[in-house]
C-alpha atoms as a PDB file:
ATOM      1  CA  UNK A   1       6.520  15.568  16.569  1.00  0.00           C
ATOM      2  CA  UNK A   2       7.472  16.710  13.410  1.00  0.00           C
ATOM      3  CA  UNK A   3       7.725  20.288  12.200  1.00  0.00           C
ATOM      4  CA  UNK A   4       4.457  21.329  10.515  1.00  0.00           C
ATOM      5  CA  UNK A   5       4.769  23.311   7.157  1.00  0.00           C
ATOM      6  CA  UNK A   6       8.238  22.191   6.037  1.00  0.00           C
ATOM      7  CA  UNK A   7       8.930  21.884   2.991  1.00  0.00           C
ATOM      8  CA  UNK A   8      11.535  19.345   1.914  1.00  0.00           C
ATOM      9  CA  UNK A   9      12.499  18.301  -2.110  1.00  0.00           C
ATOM     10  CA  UNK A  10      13.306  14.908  -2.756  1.00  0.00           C
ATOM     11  CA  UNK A  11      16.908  14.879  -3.776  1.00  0.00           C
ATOM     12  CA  UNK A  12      17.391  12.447  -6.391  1.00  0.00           C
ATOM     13  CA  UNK A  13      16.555  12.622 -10.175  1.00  0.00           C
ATOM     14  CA  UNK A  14      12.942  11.833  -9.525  1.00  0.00           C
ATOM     15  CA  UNK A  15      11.929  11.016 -12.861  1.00  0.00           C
ATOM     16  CA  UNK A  16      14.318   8.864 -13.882  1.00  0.00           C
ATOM     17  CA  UNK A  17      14.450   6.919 -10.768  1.00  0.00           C
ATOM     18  CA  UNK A  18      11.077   6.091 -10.858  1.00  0.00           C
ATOM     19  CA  UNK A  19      11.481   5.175 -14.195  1.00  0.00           C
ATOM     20  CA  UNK A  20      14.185   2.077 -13.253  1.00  0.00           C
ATOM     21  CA  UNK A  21      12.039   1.092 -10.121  1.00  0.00           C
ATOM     22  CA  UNK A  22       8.966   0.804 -12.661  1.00  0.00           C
ATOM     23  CA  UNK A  23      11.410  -1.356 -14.697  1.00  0.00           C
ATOM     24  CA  UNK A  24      12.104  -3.577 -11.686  1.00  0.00           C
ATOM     25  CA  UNK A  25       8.533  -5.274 -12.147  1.00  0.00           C
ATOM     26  CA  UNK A  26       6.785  -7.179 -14.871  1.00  0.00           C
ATOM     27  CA  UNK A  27       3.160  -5.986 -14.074  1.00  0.00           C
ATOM     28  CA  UNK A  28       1.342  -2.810 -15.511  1.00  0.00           C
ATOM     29  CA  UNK A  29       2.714   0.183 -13.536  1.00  0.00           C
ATOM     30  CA  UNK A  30      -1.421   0.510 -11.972  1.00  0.00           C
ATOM     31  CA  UNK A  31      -1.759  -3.305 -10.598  1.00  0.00           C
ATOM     32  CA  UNK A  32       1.799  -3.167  -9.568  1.00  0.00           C
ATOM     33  CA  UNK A  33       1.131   0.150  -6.892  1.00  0.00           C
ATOM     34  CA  UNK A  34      -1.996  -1.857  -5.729  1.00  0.00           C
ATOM     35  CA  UNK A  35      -0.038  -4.961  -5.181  1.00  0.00           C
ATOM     36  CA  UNK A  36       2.928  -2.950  -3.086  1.00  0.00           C
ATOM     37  CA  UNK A  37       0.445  -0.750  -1.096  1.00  0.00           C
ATOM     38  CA  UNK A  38      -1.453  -4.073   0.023  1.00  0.00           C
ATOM     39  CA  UNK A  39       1.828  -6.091   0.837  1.00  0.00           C
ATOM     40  CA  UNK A  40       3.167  -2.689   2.781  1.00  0.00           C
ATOM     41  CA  UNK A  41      -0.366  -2.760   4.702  1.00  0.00           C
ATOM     42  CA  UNK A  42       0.094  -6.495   5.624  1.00  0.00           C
ATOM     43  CA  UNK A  43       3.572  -5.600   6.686  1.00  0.00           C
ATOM     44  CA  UNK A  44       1.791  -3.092   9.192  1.00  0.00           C
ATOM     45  CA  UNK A  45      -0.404  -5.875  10.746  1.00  0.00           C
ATOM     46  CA  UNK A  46      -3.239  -4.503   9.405  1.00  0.00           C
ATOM     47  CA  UNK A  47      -7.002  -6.793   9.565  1.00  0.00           C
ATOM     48  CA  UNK A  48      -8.965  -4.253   7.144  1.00  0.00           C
ATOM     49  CA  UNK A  49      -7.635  -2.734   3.264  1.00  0.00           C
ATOM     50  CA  UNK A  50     -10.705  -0.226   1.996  1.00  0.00           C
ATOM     51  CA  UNK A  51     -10.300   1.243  -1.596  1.00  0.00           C
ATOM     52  CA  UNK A  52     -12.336   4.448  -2.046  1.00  0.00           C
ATOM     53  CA  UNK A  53     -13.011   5.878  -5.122  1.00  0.00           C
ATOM     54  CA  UNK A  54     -14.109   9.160  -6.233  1.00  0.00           C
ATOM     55  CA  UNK A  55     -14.233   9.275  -9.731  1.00  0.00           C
ATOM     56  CA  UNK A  56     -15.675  13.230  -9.495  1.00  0.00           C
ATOM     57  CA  UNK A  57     -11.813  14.140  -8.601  1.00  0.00           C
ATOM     58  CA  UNK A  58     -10.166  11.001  -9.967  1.00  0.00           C
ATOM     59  CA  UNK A  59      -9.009  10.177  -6.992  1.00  0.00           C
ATOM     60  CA  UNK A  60      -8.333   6.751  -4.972  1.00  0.00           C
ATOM     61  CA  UNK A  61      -7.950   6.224  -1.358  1.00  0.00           C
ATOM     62  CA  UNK A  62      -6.621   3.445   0.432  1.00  0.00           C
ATOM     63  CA  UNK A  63      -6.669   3.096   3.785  1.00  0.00           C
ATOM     64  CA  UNK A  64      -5.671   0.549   6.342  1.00  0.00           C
ATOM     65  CA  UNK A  65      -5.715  -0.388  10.211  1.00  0.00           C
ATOM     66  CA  UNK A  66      -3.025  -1.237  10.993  1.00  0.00           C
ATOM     67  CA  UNK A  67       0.500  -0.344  13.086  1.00  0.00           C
ATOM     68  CA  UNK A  68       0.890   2.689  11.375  1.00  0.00           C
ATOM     69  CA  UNK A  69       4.839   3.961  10.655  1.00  0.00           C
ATOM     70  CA  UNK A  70       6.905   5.251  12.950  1.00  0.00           C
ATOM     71  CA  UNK A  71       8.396   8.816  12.934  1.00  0.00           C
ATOM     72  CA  UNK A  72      11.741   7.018  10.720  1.00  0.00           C
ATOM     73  CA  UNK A  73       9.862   5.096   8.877  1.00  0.00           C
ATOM     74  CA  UNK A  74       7.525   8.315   7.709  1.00  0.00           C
ATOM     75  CA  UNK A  75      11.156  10.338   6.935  1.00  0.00           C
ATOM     76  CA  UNK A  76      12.031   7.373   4.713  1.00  0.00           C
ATOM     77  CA  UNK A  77       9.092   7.043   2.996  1.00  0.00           C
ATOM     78  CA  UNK A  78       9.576  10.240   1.397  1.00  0.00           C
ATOM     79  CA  UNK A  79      12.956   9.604   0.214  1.00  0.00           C
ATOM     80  CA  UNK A  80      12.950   7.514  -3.052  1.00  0.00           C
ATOM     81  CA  UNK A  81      16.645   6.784  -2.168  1.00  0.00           C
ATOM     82  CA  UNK A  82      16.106   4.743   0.944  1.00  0.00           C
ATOM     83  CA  UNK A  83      13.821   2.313   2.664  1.00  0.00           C
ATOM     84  CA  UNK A  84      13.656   0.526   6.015  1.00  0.00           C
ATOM     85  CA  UNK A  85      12.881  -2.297   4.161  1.00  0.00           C
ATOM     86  CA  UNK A  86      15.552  -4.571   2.249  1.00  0.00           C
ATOM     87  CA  UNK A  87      14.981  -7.317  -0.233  1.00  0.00           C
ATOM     88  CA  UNK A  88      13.815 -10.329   1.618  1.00  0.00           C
ATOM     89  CA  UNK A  89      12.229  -8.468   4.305  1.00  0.00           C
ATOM     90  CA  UNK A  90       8.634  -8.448   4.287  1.00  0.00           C
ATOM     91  CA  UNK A  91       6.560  -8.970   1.600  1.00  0.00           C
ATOM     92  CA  UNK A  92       6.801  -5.402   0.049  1.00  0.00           C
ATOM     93  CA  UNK A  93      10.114  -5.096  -2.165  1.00  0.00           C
ATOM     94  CA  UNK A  94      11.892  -2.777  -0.694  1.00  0.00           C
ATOM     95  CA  UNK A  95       9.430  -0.283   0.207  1.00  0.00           C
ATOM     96  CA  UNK A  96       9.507   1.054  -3.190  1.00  0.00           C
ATOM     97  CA  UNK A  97       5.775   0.301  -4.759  1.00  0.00           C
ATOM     98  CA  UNK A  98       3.753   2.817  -3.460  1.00  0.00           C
ATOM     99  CA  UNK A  99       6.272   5.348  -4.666  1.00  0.00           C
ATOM    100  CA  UNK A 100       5.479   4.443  -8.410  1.00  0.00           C
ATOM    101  CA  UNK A 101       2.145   6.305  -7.566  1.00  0.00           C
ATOM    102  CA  UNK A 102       4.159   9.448  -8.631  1.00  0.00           C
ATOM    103  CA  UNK A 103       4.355   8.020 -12.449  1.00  0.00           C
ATOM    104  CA  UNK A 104       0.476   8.024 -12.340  1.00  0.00           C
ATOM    105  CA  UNK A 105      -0.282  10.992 -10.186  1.00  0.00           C
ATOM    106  CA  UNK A 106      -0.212  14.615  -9.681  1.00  0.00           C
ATOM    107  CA  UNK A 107      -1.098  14.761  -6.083  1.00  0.00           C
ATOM    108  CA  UNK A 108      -0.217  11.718  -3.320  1.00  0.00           C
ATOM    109  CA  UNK A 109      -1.603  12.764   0.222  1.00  0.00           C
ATOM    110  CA  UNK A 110      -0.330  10.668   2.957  1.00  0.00           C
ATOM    111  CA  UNK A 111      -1.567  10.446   6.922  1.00  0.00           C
ATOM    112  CA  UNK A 112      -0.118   8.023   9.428  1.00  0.00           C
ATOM    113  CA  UNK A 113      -0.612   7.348  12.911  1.00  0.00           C
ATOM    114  CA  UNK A 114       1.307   5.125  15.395  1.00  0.00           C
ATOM    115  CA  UNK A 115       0.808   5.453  18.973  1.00  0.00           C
ATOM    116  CA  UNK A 116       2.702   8.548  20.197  1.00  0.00           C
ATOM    117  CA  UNK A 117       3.434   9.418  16.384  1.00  0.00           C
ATOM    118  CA  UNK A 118       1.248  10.939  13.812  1.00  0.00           C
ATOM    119  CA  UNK A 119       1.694  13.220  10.448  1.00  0.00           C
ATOM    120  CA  UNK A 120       0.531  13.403   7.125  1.00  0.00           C
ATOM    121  CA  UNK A 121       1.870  15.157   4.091  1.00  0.00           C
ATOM    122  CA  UNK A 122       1.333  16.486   0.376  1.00  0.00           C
ATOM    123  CA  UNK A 123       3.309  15.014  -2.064  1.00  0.00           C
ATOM    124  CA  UNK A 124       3.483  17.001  -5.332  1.00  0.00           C
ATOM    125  CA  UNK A 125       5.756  17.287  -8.603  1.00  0.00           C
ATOM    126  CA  UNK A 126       7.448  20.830  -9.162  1.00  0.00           C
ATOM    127  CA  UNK A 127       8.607  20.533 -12.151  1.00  0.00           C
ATOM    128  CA  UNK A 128      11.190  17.375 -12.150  1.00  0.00           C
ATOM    129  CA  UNK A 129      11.493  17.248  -8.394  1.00  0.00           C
ATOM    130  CA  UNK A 130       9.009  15.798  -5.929  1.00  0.00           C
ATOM    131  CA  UNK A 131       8.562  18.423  -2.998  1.00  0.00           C
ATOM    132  CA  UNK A 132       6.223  17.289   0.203  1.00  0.00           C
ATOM    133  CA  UNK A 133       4.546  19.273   2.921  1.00  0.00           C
ATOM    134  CA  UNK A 134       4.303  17.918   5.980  1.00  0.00           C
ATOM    135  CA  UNK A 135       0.989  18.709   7.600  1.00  0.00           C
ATOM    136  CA  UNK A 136      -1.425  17.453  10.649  1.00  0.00           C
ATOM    137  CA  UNK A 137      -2.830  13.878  10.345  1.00  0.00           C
ATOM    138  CA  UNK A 138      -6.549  13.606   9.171  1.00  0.00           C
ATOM    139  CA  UNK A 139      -6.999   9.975  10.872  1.00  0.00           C
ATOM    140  CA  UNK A 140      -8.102   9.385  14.156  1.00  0.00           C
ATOM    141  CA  UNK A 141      -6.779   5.864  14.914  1.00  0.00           C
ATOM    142  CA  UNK A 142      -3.563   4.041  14.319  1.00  0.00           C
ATOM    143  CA  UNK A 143      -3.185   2.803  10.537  1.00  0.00           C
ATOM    144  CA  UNK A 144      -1.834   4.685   6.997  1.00  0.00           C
ATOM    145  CA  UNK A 145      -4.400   6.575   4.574  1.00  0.00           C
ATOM    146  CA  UNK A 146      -3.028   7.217   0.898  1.00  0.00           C
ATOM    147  CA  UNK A 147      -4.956   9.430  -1.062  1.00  0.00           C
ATOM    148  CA  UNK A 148      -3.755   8.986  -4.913  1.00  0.00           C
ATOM    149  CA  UNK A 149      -4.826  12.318  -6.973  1.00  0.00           C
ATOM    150  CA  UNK A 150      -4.347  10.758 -10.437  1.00  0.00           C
ATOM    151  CA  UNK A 151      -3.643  12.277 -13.631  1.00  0.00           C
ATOM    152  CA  UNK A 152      -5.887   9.816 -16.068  1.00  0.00           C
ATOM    153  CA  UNK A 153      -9.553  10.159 -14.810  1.00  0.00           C
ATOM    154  CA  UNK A 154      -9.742   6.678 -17.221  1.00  0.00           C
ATOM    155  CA  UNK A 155      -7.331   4.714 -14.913  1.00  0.00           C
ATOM    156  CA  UNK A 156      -7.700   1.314 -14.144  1.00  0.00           C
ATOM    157  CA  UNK A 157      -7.606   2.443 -10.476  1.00  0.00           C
ATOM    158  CA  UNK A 158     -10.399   3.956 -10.493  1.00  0.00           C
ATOM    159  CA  UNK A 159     -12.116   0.984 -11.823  1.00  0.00           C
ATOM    160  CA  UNK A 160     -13.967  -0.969  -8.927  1.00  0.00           C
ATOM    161  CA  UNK A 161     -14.305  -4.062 -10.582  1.00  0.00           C
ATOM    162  CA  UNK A 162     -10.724  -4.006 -11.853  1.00  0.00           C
ATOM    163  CA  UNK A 163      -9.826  -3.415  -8.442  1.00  0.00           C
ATOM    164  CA  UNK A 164     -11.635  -6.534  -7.340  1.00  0.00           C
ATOM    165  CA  UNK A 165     -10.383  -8.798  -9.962  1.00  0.00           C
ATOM    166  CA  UNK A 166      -6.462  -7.571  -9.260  1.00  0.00           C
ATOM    167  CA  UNK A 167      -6.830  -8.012  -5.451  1.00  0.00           C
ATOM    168  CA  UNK A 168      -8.825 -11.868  -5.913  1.00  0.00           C
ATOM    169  CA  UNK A 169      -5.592 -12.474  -8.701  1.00  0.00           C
ATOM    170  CA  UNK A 170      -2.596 -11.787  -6.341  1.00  0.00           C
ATOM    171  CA  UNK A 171      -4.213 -12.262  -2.706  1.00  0.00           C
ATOM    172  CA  UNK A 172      -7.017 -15.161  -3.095  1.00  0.00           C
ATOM    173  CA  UNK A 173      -5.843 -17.139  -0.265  1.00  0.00           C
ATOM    174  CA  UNK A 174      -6.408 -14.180   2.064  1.00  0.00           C
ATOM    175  CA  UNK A 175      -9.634 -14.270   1.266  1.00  0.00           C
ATOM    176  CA  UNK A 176     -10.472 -17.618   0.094  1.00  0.00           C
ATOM    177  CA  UNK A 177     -12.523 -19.346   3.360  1.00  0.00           C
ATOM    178  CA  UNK A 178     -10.505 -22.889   3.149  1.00  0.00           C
ATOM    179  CA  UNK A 179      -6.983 -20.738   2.809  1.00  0.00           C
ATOM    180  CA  UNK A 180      -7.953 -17.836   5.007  1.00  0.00           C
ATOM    181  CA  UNK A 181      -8.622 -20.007   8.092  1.00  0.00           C
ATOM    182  CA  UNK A 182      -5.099 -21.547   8.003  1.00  0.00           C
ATOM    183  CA  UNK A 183      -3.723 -17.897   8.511  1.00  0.00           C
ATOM    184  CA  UNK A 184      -5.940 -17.121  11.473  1.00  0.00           C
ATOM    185  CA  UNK A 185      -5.316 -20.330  12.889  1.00  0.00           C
ATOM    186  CA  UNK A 186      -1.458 -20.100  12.563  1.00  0.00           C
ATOM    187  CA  UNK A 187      -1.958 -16.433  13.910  1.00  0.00           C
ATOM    188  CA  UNK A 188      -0.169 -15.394  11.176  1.00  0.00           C
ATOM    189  CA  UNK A 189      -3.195 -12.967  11.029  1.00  0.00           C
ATOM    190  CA  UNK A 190      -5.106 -13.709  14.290  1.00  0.00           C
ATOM    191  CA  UNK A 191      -7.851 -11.380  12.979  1.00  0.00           C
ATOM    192  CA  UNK A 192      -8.531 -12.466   9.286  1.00  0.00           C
ATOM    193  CA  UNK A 193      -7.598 -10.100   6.831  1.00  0.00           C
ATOM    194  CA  UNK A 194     -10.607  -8.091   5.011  1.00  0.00           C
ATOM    195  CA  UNK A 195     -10.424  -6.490   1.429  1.00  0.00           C
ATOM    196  CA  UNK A 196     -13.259  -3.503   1.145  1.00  0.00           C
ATOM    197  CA  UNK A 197     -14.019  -1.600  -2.113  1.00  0.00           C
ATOM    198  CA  UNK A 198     -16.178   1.396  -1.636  1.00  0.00           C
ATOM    199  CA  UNK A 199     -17.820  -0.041   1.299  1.00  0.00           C
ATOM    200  CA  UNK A 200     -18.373  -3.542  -0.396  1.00  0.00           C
ATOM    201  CA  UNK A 201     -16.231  -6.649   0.672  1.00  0.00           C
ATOM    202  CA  UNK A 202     -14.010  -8.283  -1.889  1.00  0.00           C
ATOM    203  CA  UNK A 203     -15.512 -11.810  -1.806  1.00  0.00           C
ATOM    204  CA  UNK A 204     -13.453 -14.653  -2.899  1.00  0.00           C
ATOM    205  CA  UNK A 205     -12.267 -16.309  -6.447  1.00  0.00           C
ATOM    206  CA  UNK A 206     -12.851 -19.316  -6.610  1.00  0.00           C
ATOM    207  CA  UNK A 207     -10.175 -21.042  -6.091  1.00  0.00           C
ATOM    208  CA  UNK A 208      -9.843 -24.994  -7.519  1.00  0.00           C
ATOM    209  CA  UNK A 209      -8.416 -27.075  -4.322  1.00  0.00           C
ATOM    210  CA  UNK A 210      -6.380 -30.129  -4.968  1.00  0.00           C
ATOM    211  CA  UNK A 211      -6.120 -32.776  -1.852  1.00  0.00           C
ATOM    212  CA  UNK A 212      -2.880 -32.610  -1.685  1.00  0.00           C
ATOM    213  CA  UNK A 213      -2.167 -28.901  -1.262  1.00  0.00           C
ATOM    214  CA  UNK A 214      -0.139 -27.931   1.604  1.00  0.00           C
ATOM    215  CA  UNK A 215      -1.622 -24.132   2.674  1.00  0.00           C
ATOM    216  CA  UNK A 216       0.987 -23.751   5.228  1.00  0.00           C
ATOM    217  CA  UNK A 217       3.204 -23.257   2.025  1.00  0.00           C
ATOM    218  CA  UNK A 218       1.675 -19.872   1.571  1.00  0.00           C
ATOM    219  CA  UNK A 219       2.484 -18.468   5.238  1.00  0.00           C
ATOM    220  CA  UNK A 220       5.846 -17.686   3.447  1.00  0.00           C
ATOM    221  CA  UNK A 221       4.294 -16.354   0.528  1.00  0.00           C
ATOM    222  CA  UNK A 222       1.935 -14.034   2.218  1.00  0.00           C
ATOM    223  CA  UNK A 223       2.854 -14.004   6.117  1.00  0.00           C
ATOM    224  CA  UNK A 224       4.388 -10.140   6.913  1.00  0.00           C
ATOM    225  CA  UNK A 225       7.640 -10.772   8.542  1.00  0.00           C
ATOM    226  CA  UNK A 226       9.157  -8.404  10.693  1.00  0.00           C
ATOM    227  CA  UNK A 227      12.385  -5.637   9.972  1.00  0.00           C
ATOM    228  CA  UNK A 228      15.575  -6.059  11.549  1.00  0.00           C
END
């Protein structure tokens, strides 16, 4: 278990790394963290994403069900030097996304529960370091919460409908019924994979089949794969 009530500093010139990941990806800095923290919850296993929004404190939540990280993985997470993950692995690049979050907010709350593991932290800027607190977990079953305090109470992520239209953009054949079924059949995702905006279900774009598209081309796309 780890020690409750530490607190640790990120030791790295925050700022200014976050400022070359950012540069590492052609989308807006916004769709880009929603695009990592999905992949890194499909990495997990997870059936259900829910976005929560509570534009009274600006804040987003996203939660998932699935494995959880482990007590390593959790450590790494707060260290914008390192990953678990390497390029190629999984369909998150290199773990790195969700750590953008810090560009865009003031305040990223984290809890996490795997099996015999479970923590959470507050993740803060002091200045131009990033300092955490570890702290209890808040969830109750296995899977990762993110709570995103943001700075900009006009943020696209706090936009439901943009939320919508940049999950149906970059993951319509998770939710799509003719491109869905292929992963549940191939047990790529035995269980489907559900997108939930405050409460609602993402439903599908419409998406323009051709007769001779091959879906099984998007297991690679899509499919989590596991770390070595």
């Amino acid at each position: 278990m780890p020690i409750l009530s530490e607190k640790r500093i990120s030791r790295v010139n925050a700022r200014r790394l976050l400022d070359d990941m950012a540069s590492m990806y052609s989308h807006a800095l916004e769709e880009t963290v929603v695009i990592e923290a999905i992949a890194n919850s499909l990495d997990a296993g997870c059936s259900t994403i829910s976005f929560e929004i509570d534009t009274s404190r600006s804040r987003l939540i996203i939660l998932d069900d699935g494995r959880g990280m482990t007590e390593q993985e959790f450590s790494y997470y707060h260290d914008l030097a390192e990953s678990t993950k390497v390029r190629g692995q999984g369909i998150g690049f290199a773990g790195l996304g969700a750590k953008l979050s810090h560009k865009l907010a003031t305040l990223v709350r984290t809890d996490t529960r795997r099996d015999d593991f479970k923590s959470g932290s507050d993740w803060y800027w002091k200045g131009d370091d990033l300092e955490f607190m570890t702290r209890r977990c808040r969830i109750k079953s296995n899977g990762t919460r993110v709570d995103f305090e943001l700075a900009d109470a006009n943020s696209p992520l706090l936009d439901a409908d943009w939320l919508k239209r940049t999950v149906q953009a970059h993951y319509s054949p998770l939710v799509e019924p003719s491109f869905s079924q292929y992963f549940v059949i191939s047990s790529v995702y035995p269980n489907g994979i559900k997108f939930v905006v405050n409460g609602v279900p993402i439903k599908p774009h419409q998406i323009v089949e051709d007769a001779n598209t091959d879906v099984s081309a998007y297991r690679d796309i899509y499919a989590p794969r596991e770390k070595k």
